[in-house]
C-alpha atoms as a PDB file:
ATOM      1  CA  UNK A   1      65.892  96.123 -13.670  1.00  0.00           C
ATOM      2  CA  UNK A   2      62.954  95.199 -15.784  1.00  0.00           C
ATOM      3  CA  UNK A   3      59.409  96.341 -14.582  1.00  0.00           C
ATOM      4  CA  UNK A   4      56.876  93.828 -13.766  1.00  0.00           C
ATOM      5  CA  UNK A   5      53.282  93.382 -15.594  1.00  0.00           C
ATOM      6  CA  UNK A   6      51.413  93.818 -12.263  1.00  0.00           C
ATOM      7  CA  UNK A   7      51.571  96.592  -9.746  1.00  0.00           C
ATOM      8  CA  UNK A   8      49.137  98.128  -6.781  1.00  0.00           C
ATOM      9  CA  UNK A   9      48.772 101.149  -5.954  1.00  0.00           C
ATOM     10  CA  UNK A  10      50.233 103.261  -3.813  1.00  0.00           C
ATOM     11  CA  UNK A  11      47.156 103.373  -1.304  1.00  0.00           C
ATOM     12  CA  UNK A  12      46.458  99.533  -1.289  1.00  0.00           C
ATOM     13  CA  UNK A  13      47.507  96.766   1.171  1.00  0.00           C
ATOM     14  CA  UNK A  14      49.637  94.704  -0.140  1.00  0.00           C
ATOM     15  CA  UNK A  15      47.994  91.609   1.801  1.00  0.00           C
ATOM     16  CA  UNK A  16      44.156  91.494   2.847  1.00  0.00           C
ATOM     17  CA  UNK A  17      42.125  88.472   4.110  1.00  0.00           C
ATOM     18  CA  UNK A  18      38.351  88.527   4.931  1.00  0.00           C
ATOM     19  CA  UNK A  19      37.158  85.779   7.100  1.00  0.00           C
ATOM     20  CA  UNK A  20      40.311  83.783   5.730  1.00  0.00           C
ATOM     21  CA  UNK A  21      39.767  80.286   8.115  1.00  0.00           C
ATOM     22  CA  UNK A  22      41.876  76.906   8.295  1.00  0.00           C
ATOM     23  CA  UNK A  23      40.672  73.573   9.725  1.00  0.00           C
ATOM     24  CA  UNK A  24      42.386  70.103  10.148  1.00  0.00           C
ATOM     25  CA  UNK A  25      39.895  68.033  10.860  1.00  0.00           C
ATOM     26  CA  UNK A  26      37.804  69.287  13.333  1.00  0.00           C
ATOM     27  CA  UNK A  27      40.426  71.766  14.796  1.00  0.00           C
ATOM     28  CA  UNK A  28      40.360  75.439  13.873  1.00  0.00           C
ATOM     29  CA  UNK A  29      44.188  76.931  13.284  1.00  0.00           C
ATOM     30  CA  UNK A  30      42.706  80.029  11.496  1.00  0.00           C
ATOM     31  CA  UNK A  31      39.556  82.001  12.398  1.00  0.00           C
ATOM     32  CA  UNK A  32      38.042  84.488  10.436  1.00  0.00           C
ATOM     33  CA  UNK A  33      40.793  85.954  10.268  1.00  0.00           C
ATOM     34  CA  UNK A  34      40.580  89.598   8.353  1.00  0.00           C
ATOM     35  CA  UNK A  35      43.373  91.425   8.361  1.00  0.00           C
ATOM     36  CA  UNK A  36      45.767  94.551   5.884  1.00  0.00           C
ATOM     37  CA  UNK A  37      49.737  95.092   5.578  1.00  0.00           C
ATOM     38  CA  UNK A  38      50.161  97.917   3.680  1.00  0.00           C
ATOM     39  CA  UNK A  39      52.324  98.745   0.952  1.00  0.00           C
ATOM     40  CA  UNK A  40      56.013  99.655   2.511  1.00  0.00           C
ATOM     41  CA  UNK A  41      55.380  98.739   5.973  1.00  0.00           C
ATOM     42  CA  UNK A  42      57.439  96.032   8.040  1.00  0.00           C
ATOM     43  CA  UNK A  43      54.669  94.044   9.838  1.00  0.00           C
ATOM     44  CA  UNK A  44      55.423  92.101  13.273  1.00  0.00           C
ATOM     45  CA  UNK A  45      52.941  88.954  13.180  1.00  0.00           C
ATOM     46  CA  UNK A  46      52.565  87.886  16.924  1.00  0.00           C
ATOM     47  CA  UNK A  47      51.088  84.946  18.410  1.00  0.00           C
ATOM     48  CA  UNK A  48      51.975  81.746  20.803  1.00  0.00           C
ATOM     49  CA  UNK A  49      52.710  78.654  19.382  1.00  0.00           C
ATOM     50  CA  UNK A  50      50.018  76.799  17.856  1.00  0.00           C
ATOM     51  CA  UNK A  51      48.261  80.336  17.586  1.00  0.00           C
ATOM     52  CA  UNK A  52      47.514  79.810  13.462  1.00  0.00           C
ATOM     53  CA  UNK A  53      50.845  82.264  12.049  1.00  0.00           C
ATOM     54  CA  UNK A  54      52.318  79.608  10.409  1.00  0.00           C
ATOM     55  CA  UNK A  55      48.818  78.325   8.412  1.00  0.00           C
ATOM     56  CA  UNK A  56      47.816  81.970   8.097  1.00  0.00           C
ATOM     57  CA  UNK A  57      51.409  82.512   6.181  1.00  0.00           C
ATOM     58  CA  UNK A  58      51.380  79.472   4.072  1.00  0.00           C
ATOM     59  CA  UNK A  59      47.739  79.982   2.957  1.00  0.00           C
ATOM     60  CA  UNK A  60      48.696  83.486   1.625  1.00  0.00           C
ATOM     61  CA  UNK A  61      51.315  81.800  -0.123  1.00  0.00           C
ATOM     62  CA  UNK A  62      49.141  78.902  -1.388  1.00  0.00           C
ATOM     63  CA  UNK A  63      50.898  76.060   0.412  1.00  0.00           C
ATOM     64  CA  UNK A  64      47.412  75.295   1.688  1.00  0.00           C
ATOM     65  CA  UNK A  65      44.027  76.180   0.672  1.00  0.00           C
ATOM     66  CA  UNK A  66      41.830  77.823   2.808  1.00  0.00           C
ATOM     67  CA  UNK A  67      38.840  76.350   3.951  1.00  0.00           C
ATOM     68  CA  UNK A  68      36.777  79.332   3.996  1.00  0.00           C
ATOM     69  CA  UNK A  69      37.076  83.282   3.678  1.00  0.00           C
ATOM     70  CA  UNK A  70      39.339  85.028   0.860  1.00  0.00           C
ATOM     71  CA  UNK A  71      42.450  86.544   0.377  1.00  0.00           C
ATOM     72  CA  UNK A  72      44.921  89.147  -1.916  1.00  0.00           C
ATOM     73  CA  UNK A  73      48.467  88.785  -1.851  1.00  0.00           C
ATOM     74  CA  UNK A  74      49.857  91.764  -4.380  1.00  0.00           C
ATOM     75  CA  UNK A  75      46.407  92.028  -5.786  1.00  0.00           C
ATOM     76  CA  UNK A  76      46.082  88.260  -6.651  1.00  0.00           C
ATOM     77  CA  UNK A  77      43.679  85.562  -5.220  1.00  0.00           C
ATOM     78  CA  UNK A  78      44.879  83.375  -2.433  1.00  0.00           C
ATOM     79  CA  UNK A  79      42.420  81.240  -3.788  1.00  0.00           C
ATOM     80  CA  UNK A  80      43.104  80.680  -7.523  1.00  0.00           C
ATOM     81  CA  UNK A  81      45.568  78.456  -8.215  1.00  0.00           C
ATOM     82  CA  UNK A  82      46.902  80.198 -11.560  1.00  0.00           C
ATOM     83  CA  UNK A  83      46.921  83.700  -9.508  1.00  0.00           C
ATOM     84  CA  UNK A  84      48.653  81.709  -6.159  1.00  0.00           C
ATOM     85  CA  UNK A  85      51.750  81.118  -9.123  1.00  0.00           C
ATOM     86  CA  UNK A  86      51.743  85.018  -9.674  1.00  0.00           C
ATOM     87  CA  UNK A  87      51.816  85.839  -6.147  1.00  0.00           C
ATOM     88  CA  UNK A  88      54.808  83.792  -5.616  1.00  0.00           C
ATOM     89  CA  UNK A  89      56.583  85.813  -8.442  1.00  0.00           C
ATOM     90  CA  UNK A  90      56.067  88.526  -6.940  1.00  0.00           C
ATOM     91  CA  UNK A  91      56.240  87.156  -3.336  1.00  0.00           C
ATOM     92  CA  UNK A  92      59.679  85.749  -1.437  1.00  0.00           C
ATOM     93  CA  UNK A  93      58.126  83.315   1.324  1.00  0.00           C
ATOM     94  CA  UNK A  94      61.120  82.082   3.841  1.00  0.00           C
ATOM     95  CA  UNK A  95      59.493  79.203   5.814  1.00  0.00           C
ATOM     96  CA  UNK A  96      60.198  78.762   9.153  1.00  0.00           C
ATOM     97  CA  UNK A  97      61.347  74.910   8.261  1.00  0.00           C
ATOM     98  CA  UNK A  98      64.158  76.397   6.237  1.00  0.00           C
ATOM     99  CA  UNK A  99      63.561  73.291   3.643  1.00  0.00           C
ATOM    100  CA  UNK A 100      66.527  73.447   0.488  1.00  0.00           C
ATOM    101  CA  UNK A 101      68.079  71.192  -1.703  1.00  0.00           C
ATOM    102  CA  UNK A 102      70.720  69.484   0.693  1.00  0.00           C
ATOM    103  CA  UNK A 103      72.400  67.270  -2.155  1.00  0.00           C
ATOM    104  CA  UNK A 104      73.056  70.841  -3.941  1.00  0.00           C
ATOM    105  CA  UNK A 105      76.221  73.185  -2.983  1.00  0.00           C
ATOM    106  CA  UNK A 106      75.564  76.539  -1.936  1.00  0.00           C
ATOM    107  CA  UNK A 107      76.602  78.130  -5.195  1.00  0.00           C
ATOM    108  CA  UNK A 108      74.472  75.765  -7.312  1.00  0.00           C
ATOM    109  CA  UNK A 109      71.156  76.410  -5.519  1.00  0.00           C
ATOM    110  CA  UNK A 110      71.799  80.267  -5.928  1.00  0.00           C
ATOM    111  CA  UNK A 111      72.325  79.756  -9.821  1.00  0.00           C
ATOM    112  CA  UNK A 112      69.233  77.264  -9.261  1.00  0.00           C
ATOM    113  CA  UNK A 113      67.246  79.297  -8.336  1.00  0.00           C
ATOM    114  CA  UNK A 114      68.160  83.011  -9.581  1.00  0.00           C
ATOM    115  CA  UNK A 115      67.505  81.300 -13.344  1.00  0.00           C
ATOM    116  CA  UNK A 116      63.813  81.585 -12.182  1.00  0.00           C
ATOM    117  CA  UNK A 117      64.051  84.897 -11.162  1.00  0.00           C
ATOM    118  CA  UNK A 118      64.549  87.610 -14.487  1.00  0.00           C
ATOM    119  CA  UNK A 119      64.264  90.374 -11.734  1.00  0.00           C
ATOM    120  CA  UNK A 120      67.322  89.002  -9.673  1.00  0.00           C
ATOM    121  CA  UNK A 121      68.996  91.178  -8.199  1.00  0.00           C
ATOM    122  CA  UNK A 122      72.886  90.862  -7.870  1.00  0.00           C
ATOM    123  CA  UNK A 123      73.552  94.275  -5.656  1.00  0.00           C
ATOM    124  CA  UNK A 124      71.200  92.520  -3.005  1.00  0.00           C
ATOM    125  CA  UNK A 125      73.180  89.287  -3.643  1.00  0.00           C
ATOM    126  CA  UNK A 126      76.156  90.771  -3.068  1.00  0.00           C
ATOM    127  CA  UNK A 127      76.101  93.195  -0.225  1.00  0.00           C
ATOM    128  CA  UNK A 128      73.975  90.613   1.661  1.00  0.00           C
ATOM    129  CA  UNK A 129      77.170  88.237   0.730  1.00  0.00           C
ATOM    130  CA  UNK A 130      79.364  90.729   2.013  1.00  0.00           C
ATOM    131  CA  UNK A 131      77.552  91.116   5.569  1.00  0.00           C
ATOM    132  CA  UNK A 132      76.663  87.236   5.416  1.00  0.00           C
ATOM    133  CA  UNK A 133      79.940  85.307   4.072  1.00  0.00           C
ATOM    134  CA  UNK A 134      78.630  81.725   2.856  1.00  0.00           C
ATOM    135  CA  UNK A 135      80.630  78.678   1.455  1.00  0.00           C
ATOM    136  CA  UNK A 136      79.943  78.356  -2.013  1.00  0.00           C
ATOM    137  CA  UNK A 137      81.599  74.973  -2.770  1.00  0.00           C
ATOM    138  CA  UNK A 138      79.840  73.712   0.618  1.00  0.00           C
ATOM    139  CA  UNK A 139      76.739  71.153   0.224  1.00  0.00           C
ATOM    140  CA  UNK A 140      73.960  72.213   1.351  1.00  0.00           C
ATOM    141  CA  UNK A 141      73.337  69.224   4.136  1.00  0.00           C
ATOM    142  CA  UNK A 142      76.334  70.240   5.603  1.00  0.00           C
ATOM    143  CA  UNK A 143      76.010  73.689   6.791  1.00  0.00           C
ATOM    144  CA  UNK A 144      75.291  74.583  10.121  1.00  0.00           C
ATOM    145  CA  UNK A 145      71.684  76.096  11.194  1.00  0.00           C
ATOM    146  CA  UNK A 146      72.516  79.430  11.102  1.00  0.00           C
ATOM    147  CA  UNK A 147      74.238  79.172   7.739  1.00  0.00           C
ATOM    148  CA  UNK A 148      70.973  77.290   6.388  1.00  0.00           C
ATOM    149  CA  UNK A 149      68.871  79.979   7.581  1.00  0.00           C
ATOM    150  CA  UNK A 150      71.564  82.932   5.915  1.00  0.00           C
ATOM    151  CA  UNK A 151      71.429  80.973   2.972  1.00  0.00           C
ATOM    152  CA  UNK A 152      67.776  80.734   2.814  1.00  0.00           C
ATOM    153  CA  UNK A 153      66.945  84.230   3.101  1.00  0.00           C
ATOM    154  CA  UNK A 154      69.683  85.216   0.598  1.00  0.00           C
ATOM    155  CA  UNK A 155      67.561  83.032  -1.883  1.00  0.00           C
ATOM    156  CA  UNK A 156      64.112  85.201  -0.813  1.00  0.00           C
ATOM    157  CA  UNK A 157      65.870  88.480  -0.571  1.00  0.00           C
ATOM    158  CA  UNK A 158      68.032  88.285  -3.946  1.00  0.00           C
ATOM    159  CA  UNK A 159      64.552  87.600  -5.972  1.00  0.00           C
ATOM    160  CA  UNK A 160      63.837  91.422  -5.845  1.00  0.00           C
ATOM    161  CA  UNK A 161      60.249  90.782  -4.561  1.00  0.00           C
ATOM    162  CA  UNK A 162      57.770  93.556  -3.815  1.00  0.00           C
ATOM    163  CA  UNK A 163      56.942  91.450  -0.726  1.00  0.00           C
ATOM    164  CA  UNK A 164      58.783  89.430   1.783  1.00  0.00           C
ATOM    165  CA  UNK A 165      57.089  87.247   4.314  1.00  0.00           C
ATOM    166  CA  UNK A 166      59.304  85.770   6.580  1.00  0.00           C
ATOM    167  CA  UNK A 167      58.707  83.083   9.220  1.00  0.00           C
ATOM    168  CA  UNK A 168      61.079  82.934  11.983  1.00  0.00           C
ATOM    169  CA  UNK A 169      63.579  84.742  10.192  1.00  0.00           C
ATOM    170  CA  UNK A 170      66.686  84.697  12.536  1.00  0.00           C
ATOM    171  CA  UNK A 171      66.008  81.107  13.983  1.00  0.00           C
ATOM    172  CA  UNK A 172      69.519  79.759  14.366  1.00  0.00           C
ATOM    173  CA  UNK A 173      71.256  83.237  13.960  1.00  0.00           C
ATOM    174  CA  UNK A 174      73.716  84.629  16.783  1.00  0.00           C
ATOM    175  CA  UNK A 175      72.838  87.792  18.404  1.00  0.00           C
ATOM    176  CA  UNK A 176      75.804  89.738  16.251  1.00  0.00           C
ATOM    177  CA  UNK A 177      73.936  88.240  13.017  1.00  0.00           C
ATOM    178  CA  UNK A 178      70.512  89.144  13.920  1.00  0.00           C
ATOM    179  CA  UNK A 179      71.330  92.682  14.234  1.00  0.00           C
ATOM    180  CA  UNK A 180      73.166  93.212  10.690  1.00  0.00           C
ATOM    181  CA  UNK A 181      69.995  91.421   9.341  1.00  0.00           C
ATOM    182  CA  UNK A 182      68.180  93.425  11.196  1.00  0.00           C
ATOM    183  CA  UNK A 183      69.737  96.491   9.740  1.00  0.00           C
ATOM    184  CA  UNK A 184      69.636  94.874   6.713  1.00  0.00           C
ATOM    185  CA  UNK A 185      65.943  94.254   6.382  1.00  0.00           C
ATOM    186  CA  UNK A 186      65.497  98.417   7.397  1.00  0.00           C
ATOM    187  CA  UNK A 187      67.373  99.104   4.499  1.00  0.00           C
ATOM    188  CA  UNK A 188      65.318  96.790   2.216  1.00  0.00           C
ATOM    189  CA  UNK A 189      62.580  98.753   3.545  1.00  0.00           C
ATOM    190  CA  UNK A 190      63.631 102.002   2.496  1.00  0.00           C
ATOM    191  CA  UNK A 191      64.115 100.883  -0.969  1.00  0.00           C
ATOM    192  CA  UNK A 192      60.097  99.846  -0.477  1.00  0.00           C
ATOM    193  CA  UNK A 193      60.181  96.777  -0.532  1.00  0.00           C
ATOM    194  CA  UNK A 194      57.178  95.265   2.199  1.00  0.00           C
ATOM    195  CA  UNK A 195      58.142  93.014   5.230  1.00  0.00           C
ATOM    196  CA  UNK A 196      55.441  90.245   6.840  1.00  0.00           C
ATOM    197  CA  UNK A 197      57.246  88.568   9.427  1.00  0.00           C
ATOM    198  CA  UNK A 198      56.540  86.330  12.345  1.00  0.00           C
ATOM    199  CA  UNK A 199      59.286  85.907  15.130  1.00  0.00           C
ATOM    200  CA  UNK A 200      58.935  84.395  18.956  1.00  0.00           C
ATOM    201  CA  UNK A 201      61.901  87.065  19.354  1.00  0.00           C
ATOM    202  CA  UNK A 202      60.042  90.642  20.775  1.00  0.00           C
ATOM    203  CA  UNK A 203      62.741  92.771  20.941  1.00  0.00           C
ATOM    204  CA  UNK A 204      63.111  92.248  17.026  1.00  0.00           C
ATOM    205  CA  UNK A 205      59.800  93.021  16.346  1.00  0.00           C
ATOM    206  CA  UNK A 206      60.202  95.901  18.834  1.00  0.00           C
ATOM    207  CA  UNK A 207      63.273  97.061  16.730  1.00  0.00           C
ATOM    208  CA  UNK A 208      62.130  97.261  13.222  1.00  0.00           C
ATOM    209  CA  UNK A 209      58.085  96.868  13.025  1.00  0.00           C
ATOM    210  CA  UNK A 210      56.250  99.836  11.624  1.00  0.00           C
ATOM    211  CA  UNK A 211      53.136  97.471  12.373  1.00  0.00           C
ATOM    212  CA  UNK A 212      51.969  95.077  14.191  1.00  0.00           C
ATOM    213  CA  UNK A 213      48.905  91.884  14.158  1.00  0.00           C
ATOM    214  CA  UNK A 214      48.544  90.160  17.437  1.00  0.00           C
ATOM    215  CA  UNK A 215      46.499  86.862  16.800  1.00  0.00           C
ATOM    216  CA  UNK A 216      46.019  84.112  19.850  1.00  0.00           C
ATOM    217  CA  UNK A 217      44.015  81.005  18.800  1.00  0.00           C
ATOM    218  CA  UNK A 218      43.789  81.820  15.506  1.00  0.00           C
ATOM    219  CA  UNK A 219      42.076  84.799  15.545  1.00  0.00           C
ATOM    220  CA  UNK A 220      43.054  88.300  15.457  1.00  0.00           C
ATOM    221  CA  UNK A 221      43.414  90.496  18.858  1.00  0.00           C
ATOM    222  CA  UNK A 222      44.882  93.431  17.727  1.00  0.00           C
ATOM    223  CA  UNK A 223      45.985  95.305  14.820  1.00  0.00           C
ATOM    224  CA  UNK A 224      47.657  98.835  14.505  1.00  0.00           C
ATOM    225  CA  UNK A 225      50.120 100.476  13.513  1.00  0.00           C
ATOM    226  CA  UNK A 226      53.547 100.453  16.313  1.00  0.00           C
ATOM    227  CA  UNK A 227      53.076 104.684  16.629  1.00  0.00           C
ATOM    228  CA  UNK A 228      49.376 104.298  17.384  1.00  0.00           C
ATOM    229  CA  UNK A 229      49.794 101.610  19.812  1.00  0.00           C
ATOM    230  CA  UNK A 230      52.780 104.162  21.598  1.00  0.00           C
ATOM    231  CA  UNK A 231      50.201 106.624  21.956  1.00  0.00           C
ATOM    232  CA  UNK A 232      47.665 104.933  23.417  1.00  0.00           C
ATOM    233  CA  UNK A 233      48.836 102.043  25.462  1.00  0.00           C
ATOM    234  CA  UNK A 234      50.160 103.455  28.653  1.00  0.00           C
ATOM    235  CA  UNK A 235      52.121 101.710  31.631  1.00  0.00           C
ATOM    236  CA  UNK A 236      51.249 104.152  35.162  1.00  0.00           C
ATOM    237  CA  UNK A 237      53.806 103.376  37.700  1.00  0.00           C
ATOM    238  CA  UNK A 238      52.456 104.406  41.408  1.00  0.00           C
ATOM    239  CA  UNK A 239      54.644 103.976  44.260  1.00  0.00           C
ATOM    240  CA  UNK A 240      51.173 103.798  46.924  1.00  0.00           C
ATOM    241  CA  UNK A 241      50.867 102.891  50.799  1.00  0.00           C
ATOM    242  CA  UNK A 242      52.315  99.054  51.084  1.00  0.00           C
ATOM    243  CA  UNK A 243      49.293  99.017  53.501  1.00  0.00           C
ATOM    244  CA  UNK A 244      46.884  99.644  50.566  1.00  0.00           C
ATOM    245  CA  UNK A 245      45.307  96.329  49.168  1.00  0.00           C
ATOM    246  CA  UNK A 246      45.166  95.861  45.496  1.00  0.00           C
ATOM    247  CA  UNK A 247      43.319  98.812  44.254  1.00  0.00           C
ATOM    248  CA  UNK A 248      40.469  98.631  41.330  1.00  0.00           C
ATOM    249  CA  UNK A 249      40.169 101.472  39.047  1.00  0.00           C
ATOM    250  CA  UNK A 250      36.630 101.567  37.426  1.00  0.00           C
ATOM    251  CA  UNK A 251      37.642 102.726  34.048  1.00  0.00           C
ATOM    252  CA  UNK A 252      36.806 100.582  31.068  1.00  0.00           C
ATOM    253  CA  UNK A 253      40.250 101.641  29.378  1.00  0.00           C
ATOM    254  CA  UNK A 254      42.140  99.878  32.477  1.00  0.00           C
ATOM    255  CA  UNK A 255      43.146  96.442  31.229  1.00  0.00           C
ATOM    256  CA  UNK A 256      45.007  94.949  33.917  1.00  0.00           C
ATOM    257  CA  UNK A 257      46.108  96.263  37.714  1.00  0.00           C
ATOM    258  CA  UNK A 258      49.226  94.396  39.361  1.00  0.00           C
ATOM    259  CA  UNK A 259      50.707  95.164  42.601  1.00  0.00           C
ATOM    260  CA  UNK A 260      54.316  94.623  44.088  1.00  0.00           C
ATOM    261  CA  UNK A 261      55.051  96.456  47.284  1.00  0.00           C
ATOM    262  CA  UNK A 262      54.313  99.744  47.304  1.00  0.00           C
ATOM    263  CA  UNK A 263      55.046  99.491  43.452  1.00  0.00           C
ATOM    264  CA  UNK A 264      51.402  99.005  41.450  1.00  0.00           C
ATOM    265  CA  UNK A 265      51.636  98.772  37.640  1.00  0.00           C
ATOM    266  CA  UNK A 266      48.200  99.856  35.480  1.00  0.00           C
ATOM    267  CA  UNK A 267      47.867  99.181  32.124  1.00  0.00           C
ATOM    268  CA  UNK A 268      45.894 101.086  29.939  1.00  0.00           C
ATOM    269  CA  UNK A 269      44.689 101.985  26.711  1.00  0.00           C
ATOM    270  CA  UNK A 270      42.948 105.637  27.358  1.00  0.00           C
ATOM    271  CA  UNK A 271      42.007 107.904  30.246  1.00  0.00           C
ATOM    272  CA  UNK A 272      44.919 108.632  31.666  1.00  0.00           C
ATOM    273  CA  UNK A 273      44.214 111.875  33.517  1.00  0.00           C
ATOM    274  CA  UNK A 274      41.495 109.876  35.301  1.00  0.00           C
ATOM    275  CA  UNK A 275      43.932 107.674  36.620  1.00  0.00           C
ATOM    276  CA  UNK A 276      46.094 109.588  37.583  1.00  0.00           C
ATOM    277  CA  UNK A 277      43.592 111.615  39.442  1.00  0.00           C
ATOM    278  CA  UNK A 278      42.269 108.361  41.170  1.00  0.00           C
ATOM    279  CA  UNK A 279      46.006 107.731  42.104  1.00  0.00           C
ATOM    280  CA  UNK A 280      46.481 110.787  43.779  1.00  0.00           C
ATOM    281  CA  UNK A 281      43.139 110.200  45.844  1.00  0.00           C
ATOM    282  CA  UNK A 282      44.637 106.811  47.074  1.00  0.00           C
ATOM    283  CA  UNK A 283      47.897 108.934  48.338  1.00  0.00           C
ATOM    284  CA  UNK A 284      50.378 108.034  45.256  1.00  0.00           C
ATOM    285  CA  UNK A 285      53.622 109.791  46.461  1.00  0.00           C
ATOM    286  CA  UNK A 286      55.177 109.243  42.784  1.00  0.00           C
ATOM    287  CA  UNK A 287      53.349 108.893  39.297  1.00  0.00           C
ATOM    288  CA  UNK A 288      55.267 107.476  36.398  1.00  0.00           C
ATOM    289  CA  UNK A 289      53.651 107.419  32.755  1.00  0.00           C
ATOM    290  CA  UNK A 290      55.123 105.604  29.737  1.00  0.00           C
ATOM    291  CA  UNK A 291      54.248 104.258  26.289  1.00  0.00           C
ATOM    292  CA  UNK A 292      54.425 100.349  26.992  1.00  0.00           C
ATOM    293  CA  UNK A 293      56.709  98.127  25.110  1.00  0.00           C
ATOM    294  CA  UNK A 294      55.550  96.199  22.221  1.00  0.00           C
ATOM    295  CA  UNK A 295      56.041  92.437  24.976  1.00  0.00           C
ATOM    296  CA  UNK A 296      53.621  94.744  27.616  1.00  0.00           C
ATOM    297  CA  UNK A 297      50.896  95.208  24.830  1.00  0.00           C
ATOM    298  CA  UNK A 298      51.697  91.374  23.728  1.00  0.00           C
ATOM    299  CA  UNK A 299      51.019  90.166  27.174  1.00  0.00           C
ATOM    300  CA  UNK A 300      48.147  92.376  28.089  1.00  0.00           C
ATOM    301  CA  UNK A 301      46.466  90.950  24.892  1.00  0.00           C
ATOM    302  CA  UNK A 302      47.149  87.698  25.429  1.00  0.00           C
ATOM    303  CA  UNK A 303      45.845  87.863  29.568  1.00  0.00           C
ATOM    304  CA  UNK A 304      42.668  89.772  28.599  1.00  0.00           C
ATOM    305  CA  UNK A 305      41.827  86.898  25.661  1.00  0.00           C
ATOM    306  CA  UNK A 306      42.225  84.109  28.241  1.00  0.00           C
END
């Protein structure tokens, strides 16, 4: 496989933004926005809808322009057109619209586009084939949603990129599907190839992310890596006196209290002898303490930045 012109090094991000912003009109989708995926991770870019992934993603692949702030995308400029053309050779960006060539067969558009591509790789080609079947005589317009979506990340995937953002990968896909791509995309990994991908779908995040960015009305609430975030974001189960009101903690690292029964949850990000000190006080008869799962944390950031 030929080597490319341009690398980074092993200790740089492959993306970083500083103060990257997006407005339509007078509505902000992006705001300063500053945020790193390093080199080999597999990023899990969170958010509601309408939350700014989407704008985020296509301004690092210079669909848009930003309106203010910077950018790097495999040490390019988001903001220079001429360097925008080398990110995307370096680059795979799977939209979440999915858009192809619908008057094109399936075999054409993979010629089509691997004649682009001198880096193409036909291993990836075929074992994603192999896991993925798809009708090559077939036109395009007439495959089914999942199929378009297969067929669309083939065409990112088989480019050999360095980096491979993904929007809404497995949109369409059947739960048997998702999890060979999900295996799949681990193995691309290993290989070192870097994954930026947003997804509605938390137990997929949950599955494969080695990091995540949390961003809610277009700005960021939270980025770490997944390990990190185990260690320190802890879910204290206290079976207490149904009798006992709602009890307040007054620790700054509790984020959120919630009672059911004699079952009260507390969420928290340090200080967890403390609590569970304070819980004994208050009679706890049981004390259960566990990392919390990456929909907890995605929830407890989303309540607190209400």
């Amino acid at each position: 496989m030929a080597k490319r012109e341009h690398t980074v090094t092993m200790n740089t991000s492959l993306i970083e933004t500083h103060l990257l912003s997006k407005s339509y009109g007078t509505f902000e989708a992006v705001k300063r926005m500053s945020i790193a995926v390093s080199k080999g991770s597999i990023t899990g870019f969170l958010g509601q809808n309408g939350s700014g992934k989407s704008s985020t993603l296509k301004m690092l692949m210079g669909a848009i322009r930003p309106t203010s702030g910077s950018g790097q995308v495999c040490g390019y400029s988001i903001d220079d057109p001429a360097q925008s053309v080398e990110i995307r050779k370096r680059a795979a960006f799977v939209s979440e619209d999915k858009r192809l060539y619908d008057y094109m067969t399936v075999g054409q558009i993979i010629r089509f586009t691997r004649d682009f591509f001198p880096d193409w790789r036909f291993d990836l080609q075929q074992d994603f084939l192999t896991l993925f079947p798809l009708p090559f005589d077939r036109k395009i317009k007439g495959l089914s949603k999942g199929k378009r979506t297969q067929l669309a990340l083939l065409l990112g995937i088989a480019r050999g990129p360095e980096l491979l953002v993904l929007d809404e990968p497995t949109e369409g896909l059947d739960p048997v599907t998702i999890e060979s791509f999900l295996q799949f995309v681990l193995k691309l990994a290993a290989e070192g190839v870097t994954l930026f991908f947003s997804s509605h779908q938390i137990a997929e995040v949950e599955q494969i992310a080695t990091d995540l960015i949390i961003i809610d009305k277009g700005e960021v609430r939270l980025s770490s890596s997944v390990p990190c975030l185990k260690e320190t974001w802890i879910h204290i189960r206290a079976r207490l006196p149904e009798s006992l009101p709602l009890i307040e903690i007054p620790l700054p690292a509790v984020r959120n209290i919630r009672k059911d029964g004699a079952v009260t949850s507390i969420y928290a990000t340090s200080d967890v002898p403390h609590i569970v000190n304070e819980l004994k006080l208050l009679g706890a008869c049981s004390i259960d303490v566990s990392p919390m799962s990456i929909k907890e944390i995605f929830l407890q950031v989303l309540e607190v930045s209400k």
